[in-house]
C-alpha atoms as a PDB file:
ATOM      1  CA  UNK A   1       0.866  40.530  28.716  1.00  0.00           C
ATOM      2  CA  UNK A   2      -0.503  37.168  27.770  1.00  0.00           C
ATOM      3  CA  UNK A   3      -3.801  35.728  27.532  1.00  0.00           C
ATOM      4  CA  UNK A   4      -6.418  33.027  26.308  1.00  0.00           C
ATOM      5  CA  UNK A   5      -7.524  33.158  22.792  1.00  0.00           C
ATOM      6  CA  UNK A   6      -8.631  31.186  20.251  1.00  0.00           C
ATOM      7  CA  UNK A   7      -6.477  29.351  17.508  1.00  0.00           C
ATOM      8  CA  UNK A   8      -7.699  31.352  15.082  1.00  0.00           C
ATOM      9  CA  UNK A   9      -7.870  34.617  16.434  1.00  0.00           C
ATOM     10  CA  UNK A  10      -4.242  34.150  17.325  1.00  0.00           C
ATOM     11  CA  UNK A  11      -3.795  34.178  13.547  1.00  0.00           C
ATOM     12  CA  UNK A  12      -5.854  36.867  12.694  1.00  0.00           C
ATOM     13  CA  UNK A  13      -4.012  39.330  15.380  1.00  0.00           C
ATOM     14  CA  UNK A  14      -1.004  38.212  13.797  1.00  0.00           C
ATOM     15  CA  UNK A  15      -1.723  39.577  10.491  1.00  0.00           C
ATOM     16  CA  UNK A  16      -3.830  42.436  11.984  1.00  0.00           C
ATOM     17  CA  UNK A  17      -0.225  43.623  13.704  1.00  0.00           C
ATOM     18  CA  UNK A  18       1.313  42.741  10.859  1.00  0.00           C
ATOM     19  CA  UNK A  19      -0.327  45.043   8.814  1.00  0.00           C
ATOM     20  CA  UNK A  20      -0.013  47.912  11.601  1.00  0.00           C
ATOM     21  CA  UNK A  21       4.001  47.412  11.647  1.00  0.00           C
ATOM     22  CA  UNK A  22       4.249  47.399   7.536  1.00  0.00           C
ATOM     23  CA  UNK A  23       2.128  49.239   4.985  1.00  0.00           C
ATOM     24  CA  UNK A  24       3.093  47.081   2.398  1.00  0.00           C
ATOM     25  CA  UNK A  25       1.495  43.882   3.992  1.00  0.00           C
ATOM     26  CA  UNK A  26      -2.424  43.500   2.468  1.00  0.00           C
ATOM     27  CA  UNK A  27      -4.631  41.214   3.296  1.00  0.00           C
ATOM     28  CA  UNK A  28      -7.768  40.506   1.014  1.00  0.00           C
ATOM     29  CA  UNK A  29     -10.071  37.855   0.047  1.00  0.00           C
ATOM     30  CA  UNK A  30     -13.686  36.337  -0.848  1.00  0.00           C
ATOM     31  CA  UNK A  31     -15.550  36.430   2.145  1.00  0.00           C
ATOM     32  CA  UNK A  32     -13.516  39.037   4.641  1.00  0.00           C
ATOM     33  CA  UNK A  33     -14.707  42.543   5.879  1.00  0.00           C
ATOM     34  CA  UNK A  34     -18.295  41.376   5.227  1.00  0.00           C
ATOM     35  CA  UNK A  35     -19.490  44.159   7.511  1.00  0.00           C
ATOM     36  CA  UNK A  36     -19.111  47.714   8.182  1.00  0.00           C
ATOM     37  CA  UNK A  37     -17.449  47.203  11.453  1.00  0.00           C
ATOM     38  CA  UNK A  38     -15.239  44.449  10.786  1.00  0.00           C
ATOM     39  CA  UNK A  39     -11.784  45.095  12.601  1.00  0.00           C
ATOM     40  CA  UNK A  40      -9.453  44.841   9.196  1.00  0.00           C
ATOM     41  CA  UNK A  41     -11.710  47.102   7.161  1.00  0.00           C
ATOM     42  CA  UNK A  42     -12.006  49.860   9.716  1.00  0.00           C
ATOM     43  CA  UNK A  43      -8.395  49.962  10.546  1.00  0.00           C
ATOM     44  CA  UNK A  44      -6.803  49.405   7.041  1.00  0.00           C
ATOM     45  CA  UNK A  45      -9.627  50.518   4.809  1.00  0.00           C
ATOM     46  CA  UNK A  46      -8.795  49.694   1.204  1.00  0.00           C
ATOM     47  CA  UNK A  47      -5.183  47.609   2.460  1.00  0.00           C
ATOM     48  CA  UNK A  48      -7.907  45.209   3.667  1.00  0.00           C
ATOM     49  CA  UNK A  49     -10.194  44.107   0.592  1.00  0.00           C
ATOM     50  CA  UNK A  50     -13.642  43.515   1.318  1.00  0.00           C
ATOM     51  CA  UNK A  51     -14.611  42.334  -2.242  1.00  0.00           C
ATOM     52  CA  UNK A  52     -11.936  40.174  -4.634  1.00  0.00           C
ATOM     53  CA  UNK A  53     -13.168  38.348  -7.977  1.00  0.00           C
ATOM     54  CA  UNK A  54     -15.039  34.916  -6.999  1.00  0.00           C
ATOM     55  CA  UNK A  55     -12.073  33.372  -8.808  1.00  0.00           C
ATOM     56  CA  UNK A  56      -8.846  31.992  -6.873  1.00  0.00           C
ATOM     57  CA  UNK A  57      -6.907  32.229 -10.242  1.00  0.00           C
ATOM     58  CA  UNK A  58      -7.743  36.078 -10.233  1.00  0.00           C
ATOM     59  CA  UNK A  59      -6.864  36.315  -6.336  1.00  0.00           C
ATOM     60  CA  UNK A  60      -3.560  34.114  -6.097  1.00  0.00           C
ATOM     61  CA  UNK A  61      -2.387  36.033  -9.884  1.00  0.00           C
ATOM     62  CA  UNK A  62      -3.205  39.270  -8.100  1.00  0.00           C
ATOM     63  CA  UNK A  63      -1.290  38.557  -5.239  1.00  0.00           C
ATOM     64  CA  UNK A  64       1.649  37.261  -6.843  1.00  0.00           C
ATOM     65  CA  UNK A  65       1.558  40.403  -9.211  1.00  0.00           C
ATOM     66  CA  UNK A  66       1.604  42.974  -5.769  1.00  0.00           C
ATOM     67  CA  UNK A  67       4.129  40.599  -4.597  1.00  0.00           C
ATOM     68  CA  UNK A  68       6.664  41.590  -7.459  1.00  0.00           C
ATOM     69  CA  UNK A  69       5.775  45.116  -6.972  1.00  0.00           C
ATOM     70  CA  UNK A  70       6.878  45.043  -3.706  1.00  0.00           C
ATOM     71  CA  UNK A  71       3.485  44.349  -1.686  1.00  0.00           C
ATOM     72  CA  UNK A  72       3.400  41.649   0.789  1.00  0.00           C
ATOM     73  CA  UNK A  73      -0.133  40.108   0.356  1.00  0.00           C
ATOM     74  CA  UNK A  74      -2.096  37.388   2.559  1.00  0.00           C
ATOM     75  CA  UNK A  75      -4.558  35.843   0.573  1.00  0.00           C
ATOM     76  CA  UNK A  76      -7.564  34.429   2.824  1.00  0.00           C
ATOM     77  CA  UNK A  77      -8.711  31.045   0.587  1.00  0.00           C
ATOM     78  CA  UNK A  78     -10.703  29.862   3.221  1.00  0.00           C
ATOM     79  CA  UNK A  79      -9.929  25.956   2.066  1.00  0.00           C
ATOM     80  CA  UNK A  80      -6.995  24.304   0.917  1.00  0.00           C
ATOM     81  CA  UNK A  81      -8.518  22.495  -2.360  1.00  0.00           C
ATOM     82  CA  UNK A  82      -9.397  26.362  -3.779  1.00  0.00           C
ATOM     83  CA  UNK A  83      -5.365  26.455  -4.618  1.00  0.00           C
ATOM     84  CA  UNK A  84      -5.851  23.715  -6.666  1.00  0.00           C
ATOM     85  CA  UNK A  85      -7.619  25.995  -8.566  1.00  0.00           C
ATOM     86  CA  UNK A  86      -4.696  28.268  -9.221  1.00  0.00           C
ATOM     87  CA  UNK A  87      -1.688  25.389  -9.109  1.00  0.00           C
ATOM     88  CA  UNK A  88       0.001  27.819 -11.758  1.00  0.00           C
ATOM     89  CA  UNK A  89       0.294  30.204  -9.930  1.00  0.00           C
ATOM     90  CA  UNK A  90       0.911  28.401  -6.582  1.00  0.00           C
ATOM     91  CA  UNK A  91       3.231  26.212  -7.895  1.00  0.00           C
ATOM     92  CA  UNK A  92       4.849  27.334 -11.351  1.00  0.00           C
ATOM     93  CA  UNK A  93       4.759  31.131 -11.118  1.00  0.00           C
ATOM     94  CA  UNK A  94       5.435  32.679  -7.315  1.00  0.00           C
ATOM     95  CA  UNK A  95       8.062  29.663  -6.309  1.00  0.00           C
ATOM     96  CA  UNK A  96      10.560  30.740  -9.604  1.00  0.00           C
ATOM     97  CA  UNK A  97      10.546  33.990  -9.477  1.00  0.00           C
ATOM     98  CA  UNK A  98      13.611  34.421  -7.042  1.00  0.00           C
ATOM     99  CA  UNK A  99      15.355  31.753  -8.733  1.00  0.00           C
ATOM    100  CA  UNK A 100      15.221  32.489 -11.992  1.00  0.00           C
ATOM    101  CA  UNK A 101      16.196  36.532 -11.484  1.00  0.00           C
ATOM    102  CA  UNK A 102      19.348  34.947  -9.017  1.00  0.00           C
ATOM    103  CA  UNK A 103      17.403  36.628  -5.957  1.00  0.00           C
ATOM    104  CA  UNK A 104      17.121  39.869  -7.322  1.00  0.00           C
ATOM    105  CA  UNK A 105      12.965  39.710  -7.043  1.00  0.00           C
ATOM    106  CA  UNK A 106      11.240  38.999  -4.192  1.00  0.00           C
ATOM    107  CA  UNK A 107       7.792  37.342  -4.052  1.00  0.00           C
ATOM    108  CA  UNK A 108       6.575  37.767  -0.185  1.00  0.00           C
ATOM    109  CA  UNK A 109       3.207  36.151  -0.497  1.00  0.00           C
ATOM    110  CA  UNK A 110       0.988  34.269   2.086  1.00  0.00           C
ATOM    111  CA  UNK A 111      -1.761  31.847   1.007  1.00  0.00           C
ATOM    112  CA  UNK A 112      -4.257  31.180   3.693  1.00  0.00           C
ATOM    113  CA  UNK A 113      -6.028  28.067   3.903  1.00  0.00           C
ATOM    114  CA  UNK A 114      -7.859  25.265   6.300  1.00  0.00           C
ATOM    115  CA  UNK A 115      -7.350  21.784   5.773  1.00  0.00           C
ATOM    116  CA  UNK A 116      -8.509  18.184   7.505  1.00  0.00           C
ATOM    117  CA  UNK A 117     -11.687  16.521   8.099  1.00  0.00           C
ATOM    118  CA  UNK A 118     -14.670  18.083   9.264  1.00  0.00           C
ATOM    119  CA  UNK A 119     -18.213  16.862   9.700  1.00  0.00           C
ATOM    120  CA  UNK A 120     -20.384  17.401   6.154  1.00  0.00           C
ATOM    121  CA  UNK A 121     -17.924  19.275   4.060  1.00  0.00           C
ATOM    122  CA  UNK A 122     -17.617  16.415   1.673  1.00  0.00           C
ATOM    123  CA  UNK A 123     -14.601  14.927  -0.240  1.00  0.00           C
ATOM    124  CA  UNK A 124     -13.940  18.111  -1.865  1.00  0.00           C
ATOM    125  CA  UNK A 125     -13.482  20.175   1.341  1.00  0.00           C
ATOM    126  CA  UNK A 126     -11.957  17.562   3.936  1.00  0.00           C
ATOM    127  CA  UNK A 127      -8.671  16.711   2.703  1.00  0.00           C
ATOM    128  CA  UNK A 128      -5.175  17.511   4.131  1.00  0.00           C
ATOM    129  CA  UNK A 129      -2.917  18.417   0.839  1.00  0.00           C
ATOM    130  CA  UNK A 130      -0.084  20.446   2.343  1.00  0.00           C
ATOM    131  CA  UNK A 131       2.432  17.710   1.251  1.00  0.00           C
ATOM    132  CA  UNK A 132       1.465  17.968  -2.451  1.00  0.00           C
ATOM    133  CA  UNK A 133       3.453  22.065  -2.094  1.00  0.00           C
ATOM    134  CA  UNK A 134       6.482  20.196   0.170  1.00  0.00           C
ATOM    135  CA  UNK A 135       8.271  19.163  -2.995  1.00  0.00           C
ATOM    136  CA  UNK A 136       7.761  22.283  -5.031  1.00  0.00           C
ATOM    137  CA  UNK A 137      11.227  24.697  -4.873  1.00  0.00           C
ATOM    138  CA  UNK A 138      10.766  28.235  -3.549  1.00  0.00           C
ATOM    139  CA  UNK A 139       7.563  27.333  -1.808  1.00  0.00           C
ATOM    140  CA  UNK A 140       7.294  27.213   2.145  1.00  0.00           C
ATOM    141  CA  UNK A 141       4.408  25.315   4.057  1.00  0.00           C
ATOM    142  CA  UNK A 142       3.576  26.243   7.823  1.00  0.00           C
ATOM    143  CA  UNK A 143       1.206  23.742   9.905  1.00  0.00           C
ATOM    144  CA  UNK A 144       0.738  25.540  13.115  1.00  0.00           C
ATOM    145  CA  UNK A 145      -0.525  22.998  15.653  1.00  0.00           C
ATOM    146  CA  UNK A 146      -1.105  23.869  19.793  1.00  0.00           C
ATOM    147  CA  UNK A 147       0.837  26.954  21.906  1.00  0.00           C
ATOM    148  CA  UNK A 148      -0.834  30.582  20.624  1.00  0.00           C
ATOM    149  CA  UNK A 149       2.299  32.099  20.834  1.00  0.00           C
ATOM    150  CA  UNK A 150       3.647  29.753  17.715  1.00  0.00           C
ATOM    151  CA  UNK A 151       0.183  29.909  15.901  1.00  0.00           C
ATOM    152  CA  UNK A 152       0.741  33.849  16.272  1.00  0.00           C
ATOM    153  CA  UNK A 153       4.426  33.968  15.425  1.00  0.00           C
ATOM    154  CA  UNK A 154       4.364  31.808  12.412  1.00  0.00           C
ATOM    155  CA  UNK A 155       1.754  33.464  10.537  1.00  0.00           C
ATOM    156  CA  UNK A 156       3.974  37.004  11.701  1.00  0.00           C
ATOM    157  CA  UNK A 157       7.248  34.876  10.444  1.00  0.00           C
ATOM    158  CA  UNK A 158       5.393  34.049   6.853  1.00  0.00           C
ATOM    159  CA  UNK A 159       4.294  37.319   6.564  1.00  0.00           C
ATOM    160  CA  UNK A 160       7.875  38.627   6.857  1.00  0.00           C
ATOM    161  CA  UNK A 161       9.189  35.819   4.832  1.00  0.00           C
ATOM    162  CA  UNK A 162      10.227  36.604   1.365  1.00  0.00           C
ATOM    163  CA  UNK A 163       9.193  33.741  -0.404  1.00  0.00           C
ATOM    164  CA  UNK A 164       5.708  32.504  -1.246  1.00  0.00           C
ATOM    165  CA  UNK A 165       4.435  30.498   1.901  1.00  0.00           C
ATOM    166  CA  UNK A 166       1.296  28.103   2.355  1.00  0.00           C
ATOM    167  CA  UNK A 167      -0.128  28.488   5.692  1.00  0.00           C
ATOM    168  CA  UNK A 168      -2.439  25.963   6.533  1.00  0.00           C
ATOM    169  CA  UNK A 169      -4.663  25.719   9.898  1.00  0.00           C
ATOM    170  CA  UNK A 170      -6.738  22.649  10.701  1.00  0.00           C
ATOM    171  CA  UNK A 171     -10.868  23.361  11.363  1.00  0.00           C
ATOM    172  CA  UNK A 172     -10.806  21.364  14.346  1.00  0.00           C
ATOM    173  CA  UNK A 173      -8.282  23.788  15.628  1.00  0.00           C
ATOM    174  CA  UNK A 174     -10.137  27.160  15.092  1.00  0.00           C
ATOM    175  CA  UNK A 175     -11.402  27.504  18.625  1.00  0.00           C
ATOM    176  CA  UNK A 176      -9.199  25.721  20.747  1.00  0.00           C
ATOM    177  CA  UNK A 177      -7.816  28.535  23.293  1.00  0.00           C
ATOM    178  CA  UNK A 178      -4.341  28.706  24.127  1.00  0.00           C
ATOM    179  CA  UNK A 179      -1.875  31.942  25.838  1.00  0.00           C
ATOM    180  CA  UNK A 180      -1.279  34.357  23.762  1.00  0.00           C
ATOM    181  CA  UNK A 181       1.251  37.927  23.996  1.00  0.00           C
ATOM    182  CA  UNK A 182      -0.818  41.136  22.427  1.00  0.00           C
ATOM    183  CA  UNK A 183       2.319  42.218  21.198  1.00  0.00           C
ATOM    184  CA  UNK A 184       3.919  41.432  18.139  1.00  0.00           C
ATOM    185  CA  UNK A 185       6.105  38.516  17.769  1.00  0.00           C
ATOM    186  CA  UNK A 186       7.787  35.526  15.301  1.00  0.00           C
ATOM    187  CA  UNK A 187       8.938  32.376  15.318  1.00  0.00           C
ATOM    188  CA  UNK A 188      11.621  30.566  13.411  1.00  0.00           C
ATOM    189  CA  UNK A 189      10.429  28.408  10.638  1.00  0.00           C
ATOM    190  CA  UNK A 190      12.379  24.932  10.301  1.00  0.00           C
ATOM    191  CA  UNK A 191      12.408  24.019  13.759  1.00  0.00           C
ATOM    192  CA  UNK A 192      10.785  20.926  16.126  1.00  0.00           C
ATOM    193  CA  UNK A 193       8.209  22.182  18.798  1.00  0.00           C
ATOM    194  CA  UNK A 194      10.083  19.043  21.591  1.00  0.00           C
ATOM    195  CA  UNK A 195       5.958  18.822  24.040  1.00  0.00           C
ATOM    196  CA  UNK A 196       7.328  16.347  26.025  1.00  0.00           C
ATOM    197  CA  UNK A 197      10.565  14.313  26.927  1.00  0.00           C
ATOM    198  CA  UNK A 198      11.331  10.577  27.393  1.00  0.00           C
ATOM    199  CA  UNK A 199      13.687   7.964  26.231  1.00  0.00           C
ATOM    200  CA  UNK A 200      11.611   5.309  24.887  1.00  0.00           C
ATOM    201  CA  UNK A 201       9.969   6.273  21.439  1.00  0.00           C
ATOM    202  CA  UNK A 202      10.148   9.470  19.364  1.00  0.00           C
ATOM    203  CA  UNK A 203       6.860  10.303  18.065  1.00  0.00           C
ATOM    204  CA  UNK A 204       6.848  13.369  15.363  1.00  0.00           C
ATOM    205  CA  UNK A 205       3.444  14.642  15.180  1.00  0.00           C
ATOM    206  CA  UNK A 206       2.108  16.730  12.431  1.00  0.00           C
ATOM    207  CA  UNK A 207      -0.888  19.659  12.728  1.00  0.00           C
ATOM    208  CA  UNK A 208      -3.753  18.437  14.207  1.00  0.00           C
ATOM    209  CA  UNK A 209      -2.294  15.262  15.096  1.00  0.00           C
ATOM    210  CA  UNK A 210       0.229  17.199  17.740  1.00  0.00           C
ATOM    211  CA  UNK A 211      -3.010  17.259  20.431  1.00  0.00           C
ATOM    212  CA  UNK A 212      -3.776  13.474  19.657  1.00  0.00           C
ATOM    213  CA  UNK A 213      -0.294  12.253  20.180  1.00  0.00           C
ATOM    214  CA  UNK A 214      -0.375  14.346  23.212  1.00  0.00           C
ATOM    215  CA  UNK A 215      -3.651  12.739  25.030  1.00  0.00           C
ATOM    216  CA  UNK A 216      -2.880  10.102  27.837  1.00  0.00           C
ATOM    217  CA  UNK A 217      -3.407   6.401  26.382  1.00  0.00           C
ATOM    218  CA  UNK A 218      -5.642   4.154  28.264  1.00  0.00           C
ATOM    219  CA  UNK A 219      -4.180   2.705  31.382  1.00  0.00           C
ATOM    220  CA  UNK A 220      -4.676  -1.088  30.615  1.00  0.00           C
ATOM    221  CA  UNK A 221      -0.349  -1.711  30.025  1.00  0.00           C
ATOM    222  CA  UNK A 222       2.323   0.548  31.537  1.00  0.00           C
ATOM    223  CA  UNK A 223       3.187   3.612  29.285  1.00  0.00           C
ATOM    224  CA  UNK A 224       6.553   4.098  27.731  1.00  0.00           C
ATOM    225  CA  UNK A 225       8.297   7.064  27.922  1.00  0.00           C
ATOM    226  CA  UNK A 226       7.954   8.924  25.049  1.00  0.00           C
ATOM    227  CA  UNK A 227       9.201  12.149  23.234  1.00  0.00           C
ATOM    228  CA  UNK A 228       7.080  14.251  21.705  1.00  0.00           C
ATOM    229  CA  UNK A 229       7.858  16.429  18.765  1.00  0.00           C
ATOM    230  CA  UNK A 230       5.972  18.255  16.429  1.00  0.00           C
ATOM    231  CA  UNK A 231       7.164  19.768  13.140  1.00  0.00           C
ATOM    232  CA  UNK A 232       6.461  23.549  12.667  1.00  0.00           C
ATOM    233  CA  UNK A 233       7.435  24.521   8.837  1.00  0.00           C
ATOM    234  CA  UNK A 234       8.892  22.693   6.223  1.00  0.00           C
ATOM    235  CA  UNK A 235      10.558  23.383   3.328  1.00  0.00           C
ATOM    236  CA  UNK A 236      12.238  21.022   0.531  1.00  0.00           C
ATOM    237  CA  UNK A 237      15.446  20.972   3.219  1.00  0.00           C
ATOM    238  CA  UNK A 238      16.505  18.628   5.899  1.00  0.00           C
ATOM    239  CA  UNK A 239      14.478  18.038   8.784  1.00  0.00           C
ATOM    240  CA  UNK A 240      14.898  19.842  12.078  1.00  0.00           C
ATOM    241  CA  UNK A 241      18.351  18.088  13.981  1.00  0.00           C
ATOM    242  CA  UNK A 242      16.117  17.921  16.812  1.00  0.00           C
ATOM    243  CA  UNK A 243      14.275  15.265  15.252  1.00  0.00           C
ATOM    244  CA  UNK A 244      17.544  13.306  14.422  1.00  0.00           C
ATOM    245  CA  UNK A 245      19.005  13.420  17.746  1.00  0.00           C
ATOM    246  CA  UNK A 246      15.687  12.205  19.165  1.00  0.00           C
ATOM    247  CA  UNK A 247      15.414   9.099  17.246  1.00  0.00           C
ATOM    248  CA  UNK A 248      19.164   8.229  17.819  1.00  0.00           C
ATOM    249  CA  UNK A 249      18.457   8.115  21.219  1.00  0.00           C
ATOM    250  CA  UNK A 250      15.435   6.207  21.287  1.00  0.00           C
ATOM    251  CA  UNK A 251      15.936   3.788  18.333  1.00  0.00           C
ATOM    252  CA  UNK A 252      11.923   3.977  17.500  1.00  0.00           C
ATOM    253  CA  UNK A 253      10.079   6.317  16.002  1.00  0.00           C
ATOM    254  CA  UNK A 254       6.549   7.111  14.855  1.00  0.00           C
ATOM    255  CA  UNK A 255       4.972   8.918  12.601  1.00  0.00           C
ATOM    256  CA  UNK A 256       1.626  10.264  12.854  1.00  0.00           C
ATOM    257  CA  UNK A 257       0.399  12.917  10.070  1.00  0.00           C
ATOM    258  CA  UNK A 258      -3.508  13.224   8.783  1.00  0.00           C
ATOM    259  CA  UNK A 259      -2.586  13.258   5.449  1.00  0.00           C
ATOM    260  CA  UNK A 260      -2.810   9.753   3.060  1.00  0.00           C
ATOM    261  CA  UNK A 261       0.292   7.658   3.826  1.00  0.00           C
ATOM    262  CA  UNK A 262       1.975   7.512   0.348  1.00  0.00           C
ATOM    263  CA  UNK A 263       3.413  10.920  -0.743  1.00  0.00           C
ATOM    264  CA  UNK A 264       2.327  12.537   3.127  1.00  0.00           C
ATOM    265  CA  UNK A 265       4.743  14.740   4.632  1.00  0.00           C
ATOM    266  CA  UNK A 266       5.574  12.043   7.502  1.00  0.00           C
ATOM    267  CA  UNK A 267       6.551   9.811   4.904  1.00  0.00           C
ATOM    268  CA  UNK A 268       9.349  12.455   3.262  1.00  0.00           C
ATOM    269  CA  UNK A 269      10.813  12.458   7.334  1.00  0.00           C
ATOM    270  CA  UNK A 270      11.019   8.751   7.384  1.00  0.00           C
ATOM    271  CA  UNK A 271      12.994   8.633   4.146  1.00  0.00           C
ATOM    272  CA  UNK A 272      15.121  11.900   5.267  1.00  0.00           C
ATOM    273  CA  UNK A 273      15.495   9.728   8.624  1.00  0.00           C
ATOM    274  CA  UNK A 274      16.896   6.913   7.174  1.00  0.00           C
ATOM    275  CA  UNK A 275      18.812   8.406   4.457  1.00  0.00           C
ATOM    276  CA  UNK A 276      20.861  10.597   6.873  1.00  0.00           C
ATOM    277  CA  UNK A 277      21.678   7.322   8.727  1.00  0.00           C
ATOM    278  CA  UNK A 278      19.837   7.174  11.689  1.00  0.00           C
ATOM    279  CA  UNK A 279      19.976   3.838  12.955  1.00  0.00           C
ATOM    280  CA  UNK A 280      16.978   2.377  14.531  1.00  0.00           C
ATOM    281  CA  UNK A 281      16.973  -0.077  17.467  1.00  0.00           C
ATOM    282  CA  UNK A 282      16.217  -2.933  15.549  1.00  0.00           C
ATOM    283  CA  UNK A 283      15.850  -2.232  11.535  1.00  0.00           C
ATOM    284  CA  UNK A 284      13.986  -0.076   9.362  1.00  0.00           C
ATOM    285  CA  UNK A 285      10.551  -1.733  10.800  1.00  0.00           C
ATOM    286  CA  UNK A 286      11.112   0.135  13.823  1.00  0.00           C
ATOM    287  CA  UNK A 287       9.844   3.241  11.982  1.00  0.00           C
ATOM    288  CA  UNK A 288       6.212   3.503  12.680  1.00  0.00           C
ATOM    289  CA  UNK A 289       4.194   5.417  10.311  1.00  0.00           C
ATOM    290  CA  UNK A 290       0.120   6.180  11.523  1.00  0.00           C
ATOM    291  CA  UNK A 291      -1.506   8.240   8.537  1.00  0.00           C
ATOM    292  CA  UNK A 292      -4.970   8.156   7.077  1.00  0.00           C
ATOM    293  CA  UNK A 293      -5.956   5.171   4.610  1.00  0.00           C
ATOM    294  CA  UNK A 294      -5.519   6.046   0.726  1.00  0.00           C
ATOM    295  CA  UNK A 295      -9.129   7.314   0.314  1.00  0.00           C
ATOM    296  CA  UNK A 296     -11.090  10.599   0.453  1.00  0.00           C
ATOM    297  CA  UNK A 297     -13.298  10.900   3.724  1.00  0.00           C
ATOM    298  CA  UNK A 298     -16.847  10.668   4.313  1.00  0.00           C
ATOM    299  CA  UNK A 299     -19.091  13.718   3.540  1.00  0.00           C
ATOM    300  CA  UNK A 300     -21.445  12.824   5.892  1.00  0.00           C
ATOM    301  CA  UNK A 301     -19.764  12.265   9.433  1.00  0.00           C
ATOM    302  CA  UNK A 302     -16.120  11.470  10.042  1.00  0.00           C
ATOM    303  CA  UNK A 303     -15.129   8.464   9.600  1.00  0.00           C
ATOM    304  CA  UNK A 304     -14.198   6.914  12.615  1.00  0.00           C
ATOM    305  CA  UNK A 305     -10.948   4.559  11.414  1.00  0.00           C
ATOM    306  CA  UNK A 306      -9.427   8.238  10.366  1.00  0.00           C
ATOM    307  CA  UNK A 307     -10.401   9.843  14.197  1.00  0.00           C
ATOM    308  CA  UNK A 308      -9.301   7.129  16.124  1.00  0.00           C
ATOM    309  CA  UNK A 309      -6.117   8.491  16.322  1.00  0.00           C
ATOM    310  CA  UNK A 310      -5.072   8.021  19.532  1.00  0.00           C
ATOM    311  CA  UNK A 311      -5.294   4.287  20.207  1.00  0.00           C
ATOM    312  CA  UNK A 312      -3.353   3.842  16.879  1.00  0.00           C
ATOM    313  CA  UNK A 313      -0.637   5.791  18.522  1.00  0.00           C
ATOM    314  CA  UNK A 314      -0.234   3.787  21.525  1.00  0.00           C
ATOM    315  CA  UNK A 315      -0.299   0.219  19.526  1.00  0.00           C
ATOM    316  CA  UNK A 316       2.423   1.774  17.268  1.00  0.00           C
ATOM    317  CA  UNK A 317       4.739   2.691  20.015  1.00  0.00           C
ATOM    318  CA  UNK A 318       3.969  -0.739  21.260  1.00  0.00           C
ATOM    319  CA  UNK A 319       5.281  -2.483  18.712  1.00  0.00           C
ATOM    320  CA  UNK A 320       7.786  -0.748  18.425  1.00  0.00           C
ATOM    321  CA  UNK A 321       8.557  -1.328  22.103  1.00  0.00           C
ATOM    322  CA  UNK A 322       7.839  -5.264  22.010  1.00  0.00           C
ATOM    323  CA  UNK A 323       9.865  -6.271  19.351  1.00  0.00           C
ATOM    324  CA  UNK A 324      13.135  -5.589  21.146  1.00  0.00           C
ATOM    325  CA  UNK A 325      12.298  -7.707  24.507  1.00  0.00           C
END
C-alpha cells in the first residue's frame, strides 16, 4: 500500500529494506544512530555503524575495502564536497577495480551525499558537483528528483548495483512528500522520467530543477506545449532514447541543470544531442541551456539570479519558440 512521505525518508526506507533483504548491505557513517533508539541501530546493530573515524578518507577506503570482500556498503557523507576529500578513492580506486581484474571483482558501494544551495551553508557546502564523477569510468551518479516511488527505487537499484555509485539528493528536497509503496522496490537506472507531454519544446530537467521546470509560468503570453523530461542516472553512456526522440519531434530543446554551465551535466546532453545528429528546428542555437553562472553561491542567503529558475525557463522556451515565426 502506498502513502505520503518525505523525500528523504523515502531514501532511508530504501536502504533500511535493503539491509533487511541482504546481510551483506551496511550502512555506516559520521553522524547516524546518534541515539539509542534510532531505527538502523536497533534493527541492524553493529551492520549499522553508529561511530566511523571523523575522516572521509578512512570511511570511503573502508567502504571500498568491504566492498572487495564482498560487503555492499552505503556510506552516509552527509555533503557532496566531503568526497572531495577522498577523490582517490572515489575516483581512482573503487571505479578500476572491475576493469582492471576483467570483471572478476566486484565493488558494490554507495556514497551518500546532498548537494545544491541552501541558505547559510557557505561556498563550501552549497555547490552541485555531481558532473565532476559523470566522466570518471566505472562510476555511476543517481539524482533522484520528484515521485517517492523513484527516490525509493533508485537508492534500492544502487544498492544492488555492482559498481561504485554516487547518490546525490538535493536539501531543498528533503521534506517534500510524495506516494510512496512500504514494500521493497527498484528502478532502472539510465532512463528519462517523460512529467508531461507536448509538441512544442523538450525541456530535460535535472534534480532539483525537475519541480521548477514543472511550475506553471506566468500567464502574461500563451504557453507552448512543452515536454517534460527529467534524467534519472547517468553514466559515461548515451543518453536515454527518450530524450532523442523528444527533441526530434520538437526541434527545441532546453536545458536546465543547477550545476555551473561549463563542464555541468546538461552540457555533456547537449553535445551527446548534437553529436548523435539530432537536428534542431532551426540550428544549433535552438538548444537552450539555463544553468547557474560560473561562481560559487552566497553564504549568506541564496542568491536570487541562481533561484529564479522558473522565469528563465519560460524566456528560454520562448526564444526558442520565436525564432522560427
Amino acid at each position: 500500500m502506498a502513502r505520503e512521505m518525505p523525500y528523504i525518508a523515502a531514501i532511508g526506507e530504501a536502504i533500511h529494506l535493503e539491509m533487511a533483504r541482504d546481510e551483506s548491505v551496511l550502512y555506516f557513517g559520521q553522524n547516524i544512530a546518534t541515539t539509542d533508539d534510532d531505527p538502523f541501530l536497533a534493527a541492524f546493530g553493529a551492520r549499522s555503524r553508529p561511530v566511523t573515524p571523523i575522516s572521509e578518507t578512512a570511511e570511503i577506503g573502508m567502504a571500498v575495502g568491504a566492498a572487495l570482500a564482498g560487503y555492499r556498503p552505503v556510506v552516509e557523507l552527509y555533503m557532496a564536497e566531503f568526497m572531495l576529500v577522498a577523490m582517490d578513492q572515489v575516483v581512482n580506486e573503487a571505479p578500476r577495480f572491475r576493469y582492471m581484474s576483467g570483471g572478476k571483482v566486484k565493488v558494490p558501494l554507495v556514497l551518500k551525499a546532498g548537494y545544491g544551495f541552501t541558505a547559510g551553508w557557505a561556498g563550501q557546502h552549497t555547490g552541485s558537483i555531481y558532473s565532476m564523477f559523470m566522466g570518471v569510468p566505472g562510476l555511476k551518479v543517481v539524482l533522484p528528483a520528484t515521485g517517492g516511488r523513484r527516490r525509493k527505487g533508485l537508492m534500492a537499484t544502487a544498492i544492488r548495483d555492482d559498481n561504485p555509485v554516487c547518490f546525490f539528493h538535493h536539501y531543498l528536497l528533503r521534506s517534500s512528500t510524495a506516494s510512496a509503496v512500504r514494500a521493497s522496490t527498484s528502478c532502472r537506472f539510465g532512463e528519462a522520467a517523460v512529467r508531461r507531454t507536448g509538441k512544442d519544446v523538450t525541456i530535460v530537467a535535472i534534480g532539483w530543477m525537475v519541480d521548477r521546470a514543472l511550475r506553471r509560468p506566468s500567464a502574461s503570453r500563451p504557453t507552448a506545449s512543452m515536454p517534460r523530461s527529467s534524467t534519472r542516472a547517468r553514466s559515461p553512456r548515451s543518453i536515454p532514447r527518450t530524450i532523442l526522440e523528444s527533441v526530434a519531434k520538437t526541434g527545441r530543446l532546453v536545458l536546465v541543470d543547477q550545476a555551473t554551465r561549463h563542464g555541468s551535466a546538461s552540457a555533456v546532453i547537449a553535445a551527446e544531442v548534437a553529436d548523435q545528429g539530432v537536428r534542431l528546428a532551426a540550428g544549433a542555437d535552438q538548444a537552450g541551456h539555463r544553468a547557474r553562472r560560473d561562481d560559487p553561491l552566497q553564504a549568506s542567503r541564496w542568491s536570487a539570479s541562481s533561484c529564479r529558475t522558473k522565469d528563465k525557463i519560460v524566456a528560454a522556451c520562448t526564444r526558442s519558440s520565436d525564432r522560427l515565426r
